[in-house]
Protein backbone atom coordinates (compact mmCIF):
# COMPACT_ATOMS: atom_id res chain seq x y z
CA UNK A 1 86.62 47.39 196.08
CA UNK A 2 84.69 50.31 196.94
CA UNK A 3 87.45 52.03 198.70
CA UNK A 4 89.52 51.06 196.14
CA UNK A 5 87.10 53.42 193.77
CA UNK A 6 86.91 55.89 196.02
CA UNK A 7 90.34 56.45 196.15
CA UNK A 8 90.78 56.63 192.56
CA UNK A 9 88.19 59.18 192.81
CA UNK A 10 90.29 60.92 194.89
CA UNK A 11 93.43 60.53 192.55
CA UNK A 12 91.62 61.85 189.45
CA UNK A 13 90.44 64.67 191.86
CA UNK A 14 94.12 66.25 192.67
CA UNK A 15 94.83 65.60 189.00
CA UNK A 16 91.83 67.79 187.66
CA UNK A 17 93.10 70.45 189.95
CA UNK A 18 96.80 70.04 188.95
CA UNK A 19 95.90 70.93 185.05
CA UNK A 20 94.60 73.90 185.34
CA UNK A 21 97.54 74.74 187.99
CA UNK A 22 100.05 73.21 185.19
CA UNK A 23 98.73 75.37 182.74
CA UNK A 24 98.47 78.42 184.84
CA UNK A 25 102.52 78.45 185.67
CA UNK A 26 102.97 77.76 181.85
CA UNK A 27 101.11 81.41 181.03
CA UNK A 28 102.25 82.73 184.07
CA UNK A 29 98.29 83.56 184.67
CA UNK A 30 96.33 85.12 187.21
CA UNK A 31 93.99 81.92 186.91
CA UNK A 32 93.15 79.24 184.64
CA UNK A 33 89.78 77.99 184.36
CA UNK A 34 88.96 74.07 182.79
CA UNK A 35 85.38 74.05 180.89
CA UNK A 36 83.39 72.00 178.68
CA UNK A 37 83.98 73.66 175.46
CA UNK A 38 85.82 76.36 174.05
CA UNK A 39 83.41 77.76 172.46
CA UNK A 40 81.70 78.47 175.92
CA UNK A 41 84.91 79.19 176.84
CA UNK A 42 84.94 82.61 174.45
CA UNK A 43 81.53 83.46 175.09
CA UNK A 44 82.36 83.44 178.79
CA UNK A 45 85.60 85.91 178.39
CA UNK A 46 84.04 88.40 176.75
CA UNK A 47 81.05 88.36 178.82
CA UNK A 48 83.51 89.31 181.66
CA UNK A 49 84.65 91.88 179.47
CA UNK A 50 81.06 93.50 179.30
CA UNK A 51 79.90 92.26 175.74
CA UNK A 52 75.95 92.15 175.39
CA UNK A 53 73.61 92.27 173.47
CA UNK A 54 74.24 94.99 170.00
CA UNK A 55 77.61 94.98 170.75
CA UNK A 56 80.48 94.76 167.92
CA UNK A 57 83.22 92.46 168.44
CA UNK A 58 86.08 92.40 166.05
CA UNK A 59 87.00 89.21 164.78
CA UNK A 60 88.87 88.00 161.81
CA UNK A 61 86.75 87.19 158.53
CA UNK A 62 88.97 83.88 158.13
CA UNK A 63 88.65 81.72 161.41
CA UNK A 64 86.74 79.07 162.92
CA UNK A 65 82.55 79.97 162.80
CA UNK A 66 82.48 78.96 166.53
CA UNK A 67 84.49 81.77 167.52
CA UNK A 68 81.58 83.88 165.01
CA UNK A 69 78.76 81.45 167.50
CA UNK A 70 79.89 82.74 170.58
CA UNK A 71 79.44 86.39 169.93
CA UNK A 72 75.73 86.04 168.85
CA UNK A 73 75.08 83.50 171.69
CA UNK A 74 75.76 86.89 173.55
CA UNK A 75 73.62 88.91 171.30
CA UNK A 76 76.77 90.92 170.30
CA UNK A 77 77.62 91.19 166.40
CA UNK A 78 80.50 90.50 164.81
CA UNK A 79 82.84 92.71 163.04
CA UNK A 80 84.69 91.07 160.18
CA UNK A 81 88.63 92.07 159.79
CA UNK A 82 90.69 91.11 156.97
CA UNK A 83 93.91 88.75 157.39
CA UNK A 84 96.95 88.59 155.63
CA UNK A 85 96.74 85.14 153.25
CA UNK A 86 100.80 85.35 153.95
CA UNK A 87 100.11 84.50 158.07
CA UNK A 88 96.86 84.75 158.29
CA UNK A 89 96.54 86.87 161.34
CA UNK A 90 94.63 90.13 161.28
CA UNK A 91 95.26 93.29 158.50
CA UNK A 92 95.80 95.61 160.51
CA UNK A 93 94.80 98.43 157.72
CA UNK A 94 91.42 96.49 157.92
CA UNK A 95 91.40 96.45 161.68
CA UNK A 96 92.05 100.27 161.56
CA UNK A 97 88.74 100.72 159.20
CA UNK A 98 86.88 99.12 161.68
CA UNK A 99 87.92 100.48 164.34
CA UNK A 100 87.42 103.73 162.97
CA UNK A 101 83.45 103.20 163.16
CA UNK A 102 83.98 103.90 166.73
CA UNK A 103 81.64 100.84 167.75
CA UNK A 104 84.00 97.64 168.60
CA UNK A 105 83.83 97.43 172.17
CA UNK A 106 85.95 93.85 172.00
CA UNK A 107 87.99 91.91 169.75
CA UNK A 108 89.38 88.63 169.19
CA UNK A 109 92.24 87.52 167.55
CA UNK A 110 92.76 83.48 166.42
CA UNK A 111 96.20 82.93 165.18
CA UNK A 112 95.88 79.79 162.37
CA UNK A 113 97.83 76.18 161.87
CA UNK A 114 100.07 77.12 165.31
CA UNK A 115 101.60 80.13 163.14
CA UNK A 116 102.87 83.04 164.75
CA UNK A 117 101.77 86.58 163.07
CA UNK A 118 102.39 89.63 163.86
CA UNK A 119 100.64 91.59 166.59
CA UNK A 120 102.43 94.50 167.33
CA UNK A 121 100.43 96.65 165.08
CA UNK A 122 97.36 95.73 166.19
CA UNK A 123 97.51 95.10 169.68
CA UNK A 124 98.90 99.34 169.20
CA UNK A 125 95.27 100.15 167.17
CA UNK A 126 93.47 98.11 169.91
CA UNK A 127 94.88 99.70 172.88
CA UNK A 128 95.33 103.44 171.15
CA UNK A 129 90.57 102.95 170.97
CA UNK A 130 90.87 101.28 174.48
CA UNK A 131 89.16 98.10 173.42
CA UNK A 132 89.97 94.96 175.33
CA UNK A 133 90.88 91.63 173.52
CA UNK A 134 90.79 87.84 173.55
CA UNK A 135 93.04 85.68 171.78
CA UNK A 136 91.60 82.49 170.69
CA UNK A 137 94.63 79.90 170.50
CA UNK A 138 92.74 76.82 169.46
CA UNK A 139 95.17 76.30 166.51
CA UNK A 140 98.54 77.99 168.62
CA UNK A 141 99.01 76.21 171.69
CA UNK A 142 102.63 75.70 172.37
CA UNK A 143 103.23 78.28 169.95
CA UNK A 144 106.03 80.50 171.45
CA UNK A 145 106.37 84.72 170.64
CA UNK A 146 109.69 86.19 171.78
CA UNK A 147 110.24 83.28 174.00
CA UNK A 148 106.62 83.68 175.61
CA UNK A 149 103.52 81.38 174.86
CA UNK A 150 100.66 82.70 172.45
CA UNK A 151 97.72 84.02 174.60
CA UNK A 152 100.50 85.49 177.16
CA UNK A 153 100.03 88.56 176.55
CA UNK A 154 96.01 89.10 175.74
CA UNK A 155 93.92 90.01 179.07
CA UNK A 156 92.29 86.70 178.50
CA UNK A 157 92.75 83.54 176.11
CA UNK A 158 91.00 80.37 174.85
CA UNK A 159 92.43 76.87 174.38
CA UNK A 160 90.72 74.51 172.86
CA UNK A 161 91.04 70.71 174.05
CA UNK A 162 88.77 69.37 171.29
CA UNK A 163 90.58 65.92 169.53
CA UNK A 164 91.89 67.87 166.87
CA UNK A 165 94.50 70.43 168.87
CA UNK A 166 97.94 70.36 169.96
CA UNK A 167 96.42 68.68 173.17
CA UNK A 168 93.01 67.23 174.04
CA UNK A 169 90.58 66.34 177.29
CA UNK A 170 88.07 64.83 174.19
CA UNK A 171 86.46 68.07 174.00
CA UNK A 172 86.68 71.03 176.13
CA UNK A 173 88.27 74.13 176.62
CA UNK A 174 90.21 76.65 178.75
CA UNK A 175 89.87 80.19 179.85
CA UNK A 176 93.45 82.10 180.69
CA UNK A 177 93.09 84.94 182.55
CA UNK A 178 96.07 86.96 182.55
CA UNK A 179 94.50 90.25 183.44
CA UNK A 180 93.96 90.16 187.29
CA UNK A 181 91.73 92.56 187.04
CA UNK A 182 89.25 90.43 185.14
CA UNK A 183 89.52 87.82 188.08
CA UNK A 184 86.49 88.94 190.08
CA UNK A 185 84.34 88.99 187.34
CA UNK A 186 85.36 85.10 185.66
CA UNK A 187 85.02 83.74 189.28
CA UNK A 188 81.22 85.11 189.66
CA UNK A 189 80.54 83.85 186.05
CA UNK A 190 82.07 80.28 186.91
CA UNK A 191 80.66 79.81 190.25
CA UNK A 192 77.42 79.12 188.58
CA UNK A 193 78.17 76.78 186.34
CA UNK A 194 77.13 73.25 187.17
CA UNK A 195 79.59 70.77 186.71
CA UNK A 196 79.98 67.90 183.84
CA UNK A 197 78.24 64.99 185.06
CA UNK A 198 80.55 61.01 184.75
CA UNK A 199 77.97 60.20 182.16
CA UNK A 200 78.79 63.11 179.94
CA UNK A 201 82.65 62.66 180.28
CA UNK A 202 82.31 59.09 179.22
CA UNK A 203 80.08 59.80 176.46
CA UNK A 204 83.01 62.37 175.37
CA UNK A 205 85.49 59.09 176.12
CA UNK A 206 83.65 56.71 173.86
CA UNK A 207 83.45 59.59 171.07
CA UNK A 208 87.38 60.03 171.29
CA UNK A 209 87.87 56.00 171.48
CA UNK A 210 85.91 56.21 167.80
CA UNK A 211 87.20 59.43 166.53
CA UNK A 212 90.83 57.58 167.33
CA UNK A 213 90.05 54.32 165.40
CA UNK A 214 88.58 55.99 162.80
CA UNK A 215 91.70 58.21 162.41
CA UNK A 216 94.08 55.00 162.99
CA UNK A 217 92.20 53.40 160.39
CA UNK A 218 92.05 55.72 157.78
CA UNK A 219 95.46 58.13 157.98
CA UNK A 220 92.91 61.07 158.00
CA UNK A 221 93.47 64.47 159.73
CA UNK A 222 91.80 64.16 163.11
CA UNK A 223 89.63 66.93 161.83
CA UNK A 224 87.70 65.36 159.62
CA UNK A 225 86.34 62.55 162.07
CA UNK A 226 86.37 63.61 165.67
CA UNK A 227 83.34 65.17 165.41
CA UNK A 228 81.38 62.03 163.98
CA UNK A 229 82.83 60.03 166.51
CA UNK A 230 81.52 62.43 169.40
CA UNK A 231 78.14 63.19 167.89
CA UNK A 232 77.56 59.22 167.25
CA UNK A 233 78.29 58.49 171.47
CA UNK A 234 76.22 61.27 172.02
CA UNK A 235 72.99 60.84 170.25
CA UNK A 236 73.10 56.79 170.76
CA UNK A 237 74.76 56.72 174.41
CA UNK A 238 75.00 53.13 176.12
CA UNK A 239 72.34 52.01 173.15
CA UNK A 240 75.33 50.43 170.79
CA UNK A 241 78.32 48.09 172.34
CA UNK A 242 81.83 49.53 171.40
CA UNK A 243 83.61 46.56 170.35
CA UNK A 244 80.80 45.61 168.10
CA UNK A 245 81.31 49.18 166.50
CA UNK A 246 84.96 48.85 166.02
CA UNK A 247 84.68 45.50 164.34
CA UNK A 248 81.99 47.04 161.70
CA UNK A 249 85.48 48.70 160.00
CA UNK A 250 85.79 52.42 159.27
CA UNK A 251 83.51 53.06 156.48
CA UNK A 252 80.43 51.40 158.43
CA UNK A 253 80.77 53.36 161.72
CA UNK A 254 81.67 56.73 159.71
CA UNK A 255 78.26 56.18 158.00
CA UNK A 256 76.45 55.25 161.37
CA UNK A 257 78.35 58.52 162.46
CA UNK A 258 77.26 61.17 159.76
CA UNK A 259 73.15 59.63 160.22
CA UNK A 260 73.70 60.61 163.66
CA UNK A 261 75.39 64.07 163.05
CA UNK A 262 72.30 64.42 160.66
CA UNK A 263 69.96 63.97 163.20
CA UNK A 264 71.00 66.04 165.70
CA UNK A 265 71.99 68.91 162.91
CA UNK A 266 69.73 68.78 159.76
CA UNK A 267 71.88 70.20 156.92
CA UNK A 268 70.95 70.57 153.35
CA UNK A 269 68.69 67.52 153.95
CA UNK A 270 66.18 70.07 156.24
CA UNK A 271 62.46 70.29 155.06
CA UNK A 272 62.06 73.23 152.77
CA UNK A 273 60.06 74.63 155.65
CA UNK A 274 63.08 74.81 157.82
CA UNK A 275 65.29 76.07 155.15
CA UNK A 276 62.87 78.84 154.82
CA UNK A 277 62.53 79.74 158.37
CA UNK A 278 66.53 79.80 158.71
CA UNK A 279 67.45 82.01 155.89
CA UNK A 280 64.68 84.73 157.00
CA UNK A 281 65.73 84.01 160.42
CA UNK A 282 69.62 83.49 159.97
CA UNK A 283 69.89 82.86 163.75
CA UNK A 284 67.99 80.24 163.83
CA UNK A 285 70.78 78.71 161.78
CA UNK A 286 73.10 79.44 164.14
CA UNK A 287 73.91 76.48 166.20
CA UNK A 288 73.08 76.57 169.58
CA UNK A 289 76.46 76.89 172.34
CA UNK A 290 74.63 74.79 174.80
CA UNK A 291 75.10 74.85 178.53
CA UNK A 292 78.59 75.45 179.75
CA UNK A 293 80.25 73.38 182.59
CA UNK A 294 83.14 72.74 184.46
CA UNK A 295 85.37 69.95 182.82
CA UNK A 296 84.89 66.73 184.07
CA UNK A 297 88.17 65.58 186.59
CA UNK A 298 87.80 62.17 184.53
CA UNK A 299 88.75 64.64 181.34
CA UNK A 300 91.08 67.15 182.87
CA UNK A 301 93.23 63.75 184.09
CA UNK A 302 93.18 62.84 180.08
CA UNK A 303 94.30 66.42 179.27
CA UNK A 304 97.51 66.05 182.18
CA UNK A 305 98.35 62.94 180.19
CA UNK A 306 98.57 64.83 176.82
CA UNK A 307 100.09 67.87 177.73
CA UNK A 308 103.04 66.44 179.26
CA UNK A 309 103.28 65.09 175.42
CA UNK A 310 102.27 68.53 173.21
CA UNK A 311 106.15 69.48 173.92
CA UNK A 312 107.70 66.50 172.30
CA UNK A 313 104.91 66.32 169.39
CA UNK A 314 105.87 69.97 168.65
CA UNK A 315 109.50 69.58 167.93
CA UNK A 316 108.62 66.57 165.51
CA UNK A 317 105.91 68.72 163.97
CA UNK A 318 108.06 71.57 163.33
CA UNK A 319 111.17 68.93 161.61
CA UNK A 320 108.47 67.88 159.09
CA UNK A 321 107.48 71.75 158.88
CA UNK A 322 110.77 73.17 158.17
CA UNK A 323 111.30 69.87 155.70
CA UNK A 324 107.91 70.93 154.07
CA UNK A 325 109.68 74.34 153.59
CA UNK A 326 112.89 73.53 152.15
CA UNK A 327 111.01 71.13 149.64
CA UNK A 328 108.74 74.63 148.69
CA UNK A 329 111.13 77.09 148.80
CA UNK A 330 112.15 78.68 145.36
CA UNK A 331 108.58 77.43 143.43
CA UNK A 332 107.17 79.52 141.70
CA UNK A 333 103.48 77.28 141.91
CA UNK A 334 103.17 76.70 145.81
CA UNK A 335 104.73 78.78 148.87
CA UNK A 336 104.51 77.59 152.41
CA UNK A 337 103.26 80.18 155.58
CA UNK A 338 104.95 82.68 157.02
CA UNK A 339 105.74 80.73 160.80
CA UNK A 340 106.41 83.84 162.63
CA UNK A 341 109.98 86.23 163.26
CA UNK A 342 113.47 84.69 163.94
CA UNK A 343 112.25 84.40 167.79
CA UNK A 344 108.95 82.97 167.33
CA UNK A 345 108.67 78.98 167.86
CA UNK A 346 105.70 77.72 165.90
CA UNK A 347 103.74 74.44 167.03
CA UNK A 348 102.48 73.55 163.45
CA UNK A 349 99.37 71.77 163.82
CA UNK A 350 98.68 71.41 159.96
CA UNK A 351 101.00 72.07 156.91
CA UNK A 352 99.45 75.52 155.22
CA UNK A 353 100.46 75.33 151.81
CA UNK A 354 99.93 78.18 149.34
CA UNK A 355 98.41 77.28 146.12
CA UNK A 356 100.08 81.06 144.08
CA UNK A 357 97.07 79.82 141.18
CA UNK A 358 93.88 79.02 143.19
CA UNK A 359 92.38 77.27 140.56
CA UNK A 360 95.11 74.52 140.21
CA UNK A 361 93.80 73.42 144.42
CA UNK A 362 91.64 71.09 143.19
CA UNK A 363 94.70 69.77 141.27
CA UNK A 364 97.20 69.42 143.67
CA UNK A 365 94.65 67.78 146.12
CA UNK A 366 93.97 64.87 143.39
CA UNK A 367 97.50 64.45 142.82
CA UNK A 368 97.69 64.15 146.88
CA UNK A 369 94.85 61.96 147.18
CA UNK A 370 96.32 59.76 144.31
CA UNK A 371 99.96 59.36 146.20
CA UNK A 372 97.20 58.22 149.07
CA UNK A 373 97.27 61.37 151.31
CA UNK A 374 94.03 63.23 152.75
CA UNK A 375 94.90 66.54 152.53
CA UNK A 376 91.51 68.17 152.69
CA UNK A 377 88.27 68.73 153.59
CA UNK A 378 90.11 72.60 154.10
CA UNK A 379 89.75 73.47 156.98
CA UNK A 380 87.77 76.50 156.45
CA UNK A 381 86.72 76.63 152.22
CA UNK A 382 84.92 80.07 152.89
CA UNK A 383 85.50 83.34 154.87
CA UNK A 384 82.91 83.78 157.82
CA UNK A 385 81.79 86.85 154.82
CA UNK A 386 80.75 84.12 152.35
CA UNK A 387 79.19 81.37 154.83
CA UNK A 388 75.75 81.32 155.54
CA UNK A 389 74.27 82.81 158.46
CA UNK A 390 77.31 84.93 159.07
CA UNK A 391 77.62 87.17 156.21
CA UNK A 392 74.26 87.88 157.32
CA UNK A 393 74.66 88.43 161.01
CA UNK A 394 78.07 90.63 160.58
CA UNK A 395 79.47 93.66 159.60
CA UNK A 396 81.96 94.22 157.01
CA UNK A 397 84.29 97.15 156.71
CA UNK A 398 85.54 97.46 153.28
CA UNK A 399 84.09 96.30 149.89
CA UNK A 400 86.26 93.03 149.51
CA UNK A 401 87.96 91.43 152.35
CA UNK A 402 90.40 89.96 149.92
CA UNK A 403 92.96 88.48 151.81
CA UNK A 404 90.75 86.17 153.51
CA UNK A 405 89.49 85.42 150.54
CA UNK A 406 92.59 84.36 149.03
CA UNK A 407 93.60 82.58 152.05
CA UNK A 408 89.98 80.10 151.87
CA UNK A 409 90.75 79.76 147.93
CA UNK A 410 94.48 78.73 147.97
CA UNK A 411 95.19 76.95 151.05
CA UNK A 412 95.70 73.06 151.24
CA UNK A 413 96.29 72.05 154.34
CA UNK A 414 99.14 68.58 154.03
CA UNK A 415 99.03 66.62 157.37
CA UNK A 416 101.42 66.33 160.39
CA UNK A 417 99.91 63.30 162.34
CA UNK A 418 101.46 60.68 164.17
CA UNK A 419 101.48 58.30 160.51
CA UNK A 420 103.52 61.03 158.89
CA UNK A 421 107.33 60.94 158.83
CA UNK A 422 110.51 62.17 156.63
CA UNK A 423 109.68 59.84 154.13
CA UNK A 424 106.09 60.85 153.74
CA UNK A 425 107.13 64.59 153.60
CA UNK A 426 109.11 63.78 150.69
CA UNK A 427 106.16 61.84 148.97
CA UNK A 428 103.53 64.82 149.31
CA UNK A 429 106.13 67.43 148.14
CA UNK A 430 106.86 65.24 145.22
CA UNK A 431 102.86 64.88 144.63
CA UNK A 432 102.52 68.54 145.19
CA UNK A 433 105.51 69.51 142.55
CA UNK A 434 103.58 67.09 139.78
């Protein structure tokens, strides 16, 4: 027997090293490193890029806040830049003001929903001031631009390999370096990073197992319970027995779930003395990256196992995408997103429909919910200019940054899961059209 483990060992081993070898040849990178989170994962690239402390990095107003996180985990400050609401990658008039300052000495860019926006423009403004960039494709893995991936052509990128992108390893995340250059400088960083420990990477396994049962269960967007699931393994380890937990149904282990994602991150439920102490001290409501590590093997052999599916999920995604379009096009009350040029090969992770009346949203989401699809929580309801602690951490160009603005207001965001098929299109663009 214990050979028998050992050599399994061994197999998960070469596999570990295979993934980040697979996913080197796909970017035709100088190297491909597999970590513990993505998040870490950003604050690591642009720490080989220089970025300290006082530093401005641009970043667009209208992305994820852990993108936002790992700039002030650096002590760097972010830069808000406007998007367009029609792609939602960066305005490049607003990336000009900022640039203009004369202070960004980085920038990333996080193409949204596995859309493809233009970059041409901006990548021009970026290298015309000489500053470097990342590209964050958490949402645009698989995406394709003139035949090349997304994050090809930035000196370094970020995947993220949480439950809820085109591919997972639980949680996780990769750095691409493209720019040989930058080698030298990622290897020192990553040398010193400890590695995840078998205990953590099953902790991440039981979270997934949950997150996956939860989503089974309840047709939701793995979005809105991956996170539950992983906090719950995490704050109650071995103390609970999963097949007790599954049998409790859905509602009863999402409830066990949010008390735990309570404890370990006191919302609006905080004593008044903490709420105090974080709005005079914003960063103390920042949430903290943690340590980074190297990926488990036991994770990076999950992530083999779903990337050599992400290819075949992508062409179904985009059939229900392009049905989703031809059910839109010609309204004059909804619009779907701009996917990218004639070229460009989207890998639609979510449907982002355009509600042209922003107040009707809350509409179209009831009529959604009442034909029995989740088409919400949105995925991001504010700019990073109106969410607490970052519109007090950053720096704004510009009066208004409409467009994201727009973009937080209007979007609904219809699901492209495994449950959802031709037929199910129909039903939500029926539900949508009233």
């Amino acid at each position: 027997m214990a050979e028998l483990l050992a050599a399994a060992e061994v197999a998960v081993a070469r596999e570990a090293v295979a993934y980040e070898e697979e996913l080197r040849a796909y970017f035709g990178a100088a190297a491909v490193y597999a970590l513990s989170s993505g998040r870490g994962a950003i604050a690591l690239g642009l720490k080989a890029l220089g970025i300290g402390r006082g530093d401005d990095v641009a970043l667009p107003a209208f992305t994820c806040p852990a993108v936002a996180d790992a700039v002030l985990s650096l002590g760097a400050i972010p830069h808000l830049v406007d998007v367009s609401p029609r792609h939602f990658g960066l305005e490049a008039r607003s990336l000009r003001r900022v640039l203009a300052r004369g202070r960004t000495r980085a920038a990333v860019v996080a193409p949204l929903f596995g859309a493809v926006p233009p970059q041409d423009e901006s990548q021009e403004l970026l290298a015309e001031r000489g500053v470097p960039w990342l590209e964050d494709i958490a949402q645009a893995f698989g995406s394709r631009r003139g035949g090349r991936p997304v994050g090809s052509a930035a000196p370094l990128a970020v995947i993220s390999t949480n439950f809820d992108k085109p591919y997972t390893t639980g949680r996780g995340g990769v750095l691409v370096v493209n720019d040989a250059a930058l080698v030298s400088a990622v290897d020192k960083l990553v040398d010193s990073l400890p590695a995840q420990t078998r205990s953590e990477a099953e902790a991440i396994l039981k979270g997934l197992v949950i997150s996956d049962y939860l989503f089974a269960a309840e047709s939701y967007e793995p979005f809105t319970s991956v996170d539950l699931g992983y906090l719950y393994a995490a704050a109650e380890g071995d103390a609970y027995d999963l097949a007790d937990l599954v049998a409790e149904g859905a509602a009863a282990a999402a409830r066990h779930a949010r008390a735990a994602k309570e404890k370990l991150m006191p919302g609006r439920k905080a004593p008044l003395g903490r709420r105090f102490v974080r709005w005079f001290f914003p960063r103390s409501a920042v949430p903290p990256l943690g340590g980074i590590k190297r990926l488990s093997p036991l994770l990076a052999a999950l992530g083999m196992r779903h990337l050599a599916a992400a290819g075949a999920d992508g062409s179904r995604r985009r059939k229900l995408a392009a049905l989703f379009d031809e059910a839109f096009a010609g309204s004059t009350s909804v619009r779907g997103p701009h996917w990218g040029a004639a070229d460009d090969e989207p890998w639609p992770v979510r449907y982002p429909l355009f509600v042209r009346d922003w107040a009707r949203r809350p509409e179209v989401v009831a009529r959604l919910a009442a034909a029995g699809y989740e088409a919400g929580p949105f995925i991001y309801p504010r700019p990073l200019s109106g969410m607490f602690p970052y519109y007090k951490l950053s720096r704004t160009t510009g009066r208004y940054l409409r467009g994201a603005w727009r973009a937080a207001a209007a979007v609904v965001n219809l699901p492209l899961h495994a449950a959802v098929d031709e037929d199910a299109v129909h039903k939500m663009a029926r539900a949508v059209r009233g």
